[in-house]
N, C-alpha and C. Protein backbone atom coordinates (compact mmCIF):
# COMPACT_ATOMS: atom_id res chain seq x y z
N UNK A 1 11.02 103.89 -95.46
CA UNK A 1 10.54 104.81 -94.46
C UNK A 1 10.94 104.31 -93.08
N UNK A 2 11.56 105.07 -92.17
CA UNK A 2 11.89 104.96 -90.68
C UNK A 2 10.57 105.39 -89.70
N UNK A 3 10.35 104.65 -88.38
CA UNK A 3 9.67 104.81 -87.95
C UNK A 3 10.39 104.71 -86.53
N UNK A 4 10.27 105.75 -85.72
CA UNK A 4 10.56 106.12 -83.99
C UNK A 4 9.35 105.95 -83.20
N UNK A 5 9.26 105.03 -82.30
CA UNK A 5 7.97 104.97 -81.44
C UNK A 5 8.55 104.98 -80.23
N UNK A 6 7.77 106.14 -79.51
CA UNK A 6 8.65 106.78 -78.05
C UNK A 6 7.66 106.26 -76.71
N UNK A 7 8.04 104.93 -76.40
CA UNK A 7 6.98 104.38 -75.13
C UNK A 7 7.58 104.85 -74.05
N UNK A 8 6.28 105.16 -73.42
CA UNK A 8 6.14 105.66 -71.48
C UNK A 8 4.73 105.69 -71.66
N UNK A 9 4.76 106.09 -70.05
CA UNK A 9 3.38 106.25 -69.41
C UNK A 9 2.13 106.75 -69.81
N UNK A 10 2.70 108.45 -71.12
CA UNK A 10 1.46 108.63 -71.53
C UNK A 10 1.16 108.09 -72.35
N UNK A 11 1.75 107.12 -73.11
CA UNK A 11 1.20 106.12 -74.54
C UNK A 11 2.67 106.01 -75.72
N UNK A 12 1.99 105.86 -76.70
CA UNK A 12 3.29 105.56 -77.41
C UNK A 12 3.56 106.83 -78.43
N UNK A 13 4.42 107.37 -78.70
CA UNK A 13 4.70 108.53 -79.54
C UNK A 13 5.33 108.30 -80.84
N UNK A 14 5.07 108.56 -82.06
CA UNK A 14 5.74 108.00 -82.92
C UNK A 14 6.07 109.14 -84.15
N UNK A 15 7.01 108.85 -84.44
CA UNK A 15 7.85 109.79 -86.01
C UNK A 15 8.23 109.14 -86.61
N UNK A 16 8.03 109.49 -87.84
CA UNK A 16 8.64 109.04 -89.13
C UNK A 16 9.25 109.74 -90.20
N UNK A 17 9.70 109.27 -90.84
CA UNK A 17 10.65 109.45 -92.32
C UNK A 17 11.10 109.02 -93.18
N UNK A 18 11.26 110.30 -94.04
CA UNK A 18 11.89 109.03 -95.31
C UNK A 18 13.35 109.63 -95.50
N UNK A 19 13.93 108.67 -96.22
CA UNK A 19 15.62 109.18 -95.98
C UNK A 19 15.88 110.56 -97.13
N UNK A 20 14.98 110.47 -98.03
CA UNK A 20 15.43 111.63 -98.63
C UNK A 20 14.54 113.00 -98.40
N UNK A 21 13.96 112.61 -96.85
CA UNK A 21 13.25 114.36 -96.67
C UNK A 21 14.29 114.74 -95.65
N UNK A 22 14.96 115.78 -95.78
CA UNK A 22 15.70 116.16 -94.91
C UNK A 22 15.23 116.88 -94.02
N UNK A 23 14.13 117.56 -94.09
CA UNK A 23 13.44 118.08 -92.99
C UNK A 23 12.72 117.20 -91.67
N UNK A 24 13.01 116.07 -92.48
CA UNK A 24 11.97 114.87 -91.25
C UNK A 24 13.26 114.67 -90.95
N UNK A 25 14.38 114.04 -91.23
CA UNK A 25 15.78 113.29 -90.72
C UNK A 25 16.10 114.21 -89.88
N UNK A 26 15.96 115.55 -90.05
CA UNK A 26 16.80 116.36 -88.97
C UNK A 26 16.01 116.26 -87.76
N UNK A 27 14.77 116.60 -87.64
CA UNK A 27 13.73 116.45 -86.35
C UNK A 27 14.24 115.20 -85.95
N UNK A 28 13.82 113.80 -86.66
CA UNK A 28 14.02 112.64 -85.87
C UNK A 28 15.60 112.74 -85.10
N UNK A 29 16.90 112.92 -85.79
CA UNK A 29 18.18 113.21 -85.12
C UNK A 29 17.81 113.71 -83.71
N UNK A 30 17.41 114.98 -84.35
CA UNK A 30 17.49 116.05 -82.95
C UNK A 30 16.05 115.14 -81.54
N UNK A 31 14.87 114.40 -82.19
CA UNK A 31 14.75 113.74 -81.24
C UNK A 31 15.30 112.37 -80.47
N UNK A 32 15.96 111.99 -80.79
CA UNK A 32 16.80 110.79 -80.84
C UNK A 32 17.73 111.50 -79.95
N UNK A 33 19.21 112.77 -80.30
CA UNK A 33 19.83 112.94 -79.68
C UNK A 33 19.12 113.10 -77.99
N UNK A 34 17.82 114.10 -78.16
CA UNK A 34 17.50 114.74 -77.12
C UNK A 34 16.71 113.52 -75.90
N UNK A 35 16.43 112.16 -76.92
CA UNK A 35 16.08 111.32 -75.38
C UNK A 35 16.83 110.47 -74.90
N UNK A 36 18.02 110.52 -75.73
CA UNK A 36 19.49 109.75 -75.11
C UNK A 36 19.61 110.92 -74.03
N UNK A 37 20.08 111.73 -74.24
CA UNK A 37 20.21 112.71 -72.83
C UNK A 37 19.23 112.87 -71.93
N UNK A 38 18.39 112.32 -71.95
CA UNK A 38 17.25 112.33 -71.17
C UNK A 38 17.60 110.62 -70.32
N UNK A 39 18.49 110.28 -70.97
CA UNK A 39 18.73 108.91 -70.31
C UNK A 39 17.67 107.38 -70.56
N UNK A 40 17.19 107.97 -71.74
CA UNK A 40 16.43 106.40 -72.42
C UNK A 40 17.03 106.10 -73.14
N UNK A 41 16.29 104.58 -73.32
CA UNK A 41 17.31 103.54 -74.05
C UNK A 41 16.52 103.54 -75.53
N UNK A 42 17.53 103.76 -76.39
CA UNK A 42 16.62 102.84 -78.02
C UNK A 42 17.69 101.12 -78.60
N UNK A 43 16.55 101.20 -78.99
CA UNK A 43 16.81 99.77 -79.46
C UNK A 43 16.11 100.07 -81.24
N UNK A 44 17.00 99.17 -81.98
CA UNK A 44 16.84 99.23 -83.57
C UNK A 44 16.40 98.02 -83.89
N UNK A 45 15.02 97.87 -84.74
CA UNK A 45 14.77 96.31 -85.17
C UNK A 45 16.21 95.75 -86.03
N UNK A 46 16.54 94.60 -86.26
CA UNK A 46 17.28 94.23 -86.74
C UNK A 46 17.30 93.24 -88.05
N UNK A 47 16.22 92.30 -87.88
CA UNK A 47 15.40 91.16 -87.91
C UNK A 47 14.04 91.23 -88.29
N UNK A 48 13.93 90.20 -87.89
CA UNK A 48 12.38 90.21 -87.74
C UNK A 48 11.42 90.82 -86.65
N UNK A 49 10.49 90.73 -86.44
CA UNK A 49 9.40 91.66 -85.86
C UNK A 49 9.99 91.75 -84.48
N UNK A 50 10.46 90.72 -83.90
CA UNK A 50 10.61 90.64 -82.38
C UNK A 50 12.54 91.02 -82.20
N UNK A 51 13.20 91.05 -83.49
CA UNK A 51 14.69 90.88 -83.15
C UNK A 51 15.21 92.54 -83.12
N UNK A 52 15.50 92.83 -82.32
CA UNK A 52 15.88 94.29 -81.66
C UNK A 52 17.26 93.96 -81.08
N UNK A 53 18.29 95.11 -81.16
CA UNK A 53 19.09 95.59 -80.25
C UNK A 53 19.59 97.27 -80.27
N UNK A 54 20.53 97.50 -79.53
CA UNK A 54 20.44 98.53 -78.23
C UNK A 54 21.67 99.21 -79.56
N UNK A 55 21.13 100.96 -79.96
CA UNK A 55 21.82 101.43 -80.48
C UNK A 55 22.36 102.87 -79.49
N UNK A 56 22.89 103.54 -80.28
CA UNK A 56 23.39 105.09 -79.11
C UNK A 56 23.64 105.72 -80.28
N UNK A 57 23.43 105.40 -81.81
CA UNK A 57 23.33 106.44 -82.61
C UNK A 57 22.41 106.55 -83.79
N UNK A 58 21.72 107.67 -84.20
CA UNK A 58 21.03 107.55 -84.83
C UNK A 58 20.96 106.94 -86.61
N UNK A 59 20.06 105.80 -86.95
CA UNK A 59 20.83 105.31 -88.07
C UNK A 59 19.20 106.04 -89.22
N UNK A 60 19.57 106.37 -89.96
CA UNK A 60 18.27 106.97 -91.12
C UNK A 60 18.48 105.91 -92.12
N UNK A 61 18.46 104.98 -92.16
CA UNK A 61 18.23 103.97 -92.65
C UNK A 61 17.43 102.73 -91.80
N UNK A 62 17.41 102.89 -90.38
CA UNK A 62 16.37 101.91 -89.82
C UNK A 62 14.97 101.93 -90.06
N UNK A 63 14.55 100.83 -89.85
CA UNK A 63 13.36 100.65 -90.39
C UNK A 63 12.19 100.77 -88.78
N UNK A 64 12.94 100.48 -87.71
CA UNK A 64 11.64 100.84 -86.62
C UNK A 64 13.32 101.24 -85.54
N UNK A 65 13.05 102.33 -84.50
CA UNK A 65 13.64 102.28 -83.22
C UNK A 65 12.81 102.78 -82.37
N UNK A 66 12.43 102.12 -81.34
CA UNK A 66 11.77 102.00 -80.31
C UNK A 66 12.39 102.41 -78.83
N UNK A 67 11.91 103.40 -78.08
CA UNK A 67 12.59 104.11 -77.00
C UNK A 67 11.70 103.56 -75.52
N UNK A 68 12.70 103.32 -74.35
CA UNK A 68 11.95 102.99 -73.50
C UNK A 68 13.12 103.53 -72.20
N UNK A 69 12.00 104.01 -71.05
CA UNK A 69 12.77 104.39 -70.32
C UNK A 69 13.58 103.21 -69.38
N UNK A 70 15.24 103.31 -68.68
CA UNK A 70 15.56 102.15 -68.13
C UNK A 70 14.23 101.82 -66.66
N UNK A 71 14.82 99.99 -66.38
CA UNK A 71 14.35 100.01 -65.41
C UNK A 71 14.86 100.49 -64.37
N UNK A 72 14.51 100.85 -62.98
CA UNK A 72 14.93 101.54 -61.74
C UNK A 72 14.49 100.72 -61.06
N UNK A 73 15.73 100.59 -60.03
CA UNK A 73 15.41 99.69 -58.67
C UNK A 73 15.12 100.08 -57.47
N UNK A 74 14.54 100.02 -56.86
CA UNK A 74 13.89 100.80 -55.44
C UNK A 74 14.45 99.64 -54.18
C-alpha cells in the first residue's frame, strides 16, 4: 500500500493505495501531477523511516511520498 501525505499550513493531508486499485492510482497520479504544478516539492521514502529523496514522477510502487511547499526567501 502507498501512502501521499500533503504538509502545509492547514495540517497534513493524506491518500492512499494499493497498486492494484486503479481507481485509487489514478486520483493519487492526478494528485501528484496537480501539486508539482502548483510548484511543491515531493520527496519518496527510500530507506528507512528518515531516508527520503526528491522525485518529479509519480512511482505506484512507493511506499510513503511526502509533499512540502519550497522554502521562500524574503
Amino acid at each position: 500500500m502507498g501512502l501521499m501525505r500533503v504538509l502545509d499550513h492547514t495540517g497534513d493531508l493524506t491518500v492512499d493505495w494499493e497498486p492494484s486499485d486503479v481507481n485509487a492510482l489514478k486520483k493519487a497520479r492526478e494528485l501528484f501531477d496537480q501539486l508539482g504544478q502548483q510548484g511543491r516539492v515531493a520527496f519518496q521514502r527510500t530507506g528507512g523511516t528518515r531516508e527520503f529523496e526528491r522525485v518529479e514522477h509519480f512511482d505506484a510502487a512507493a511506499a510513503e511520498i511526502i509533499w512540502i511547499r519550497p522554502i521562500q526567501g524574503g
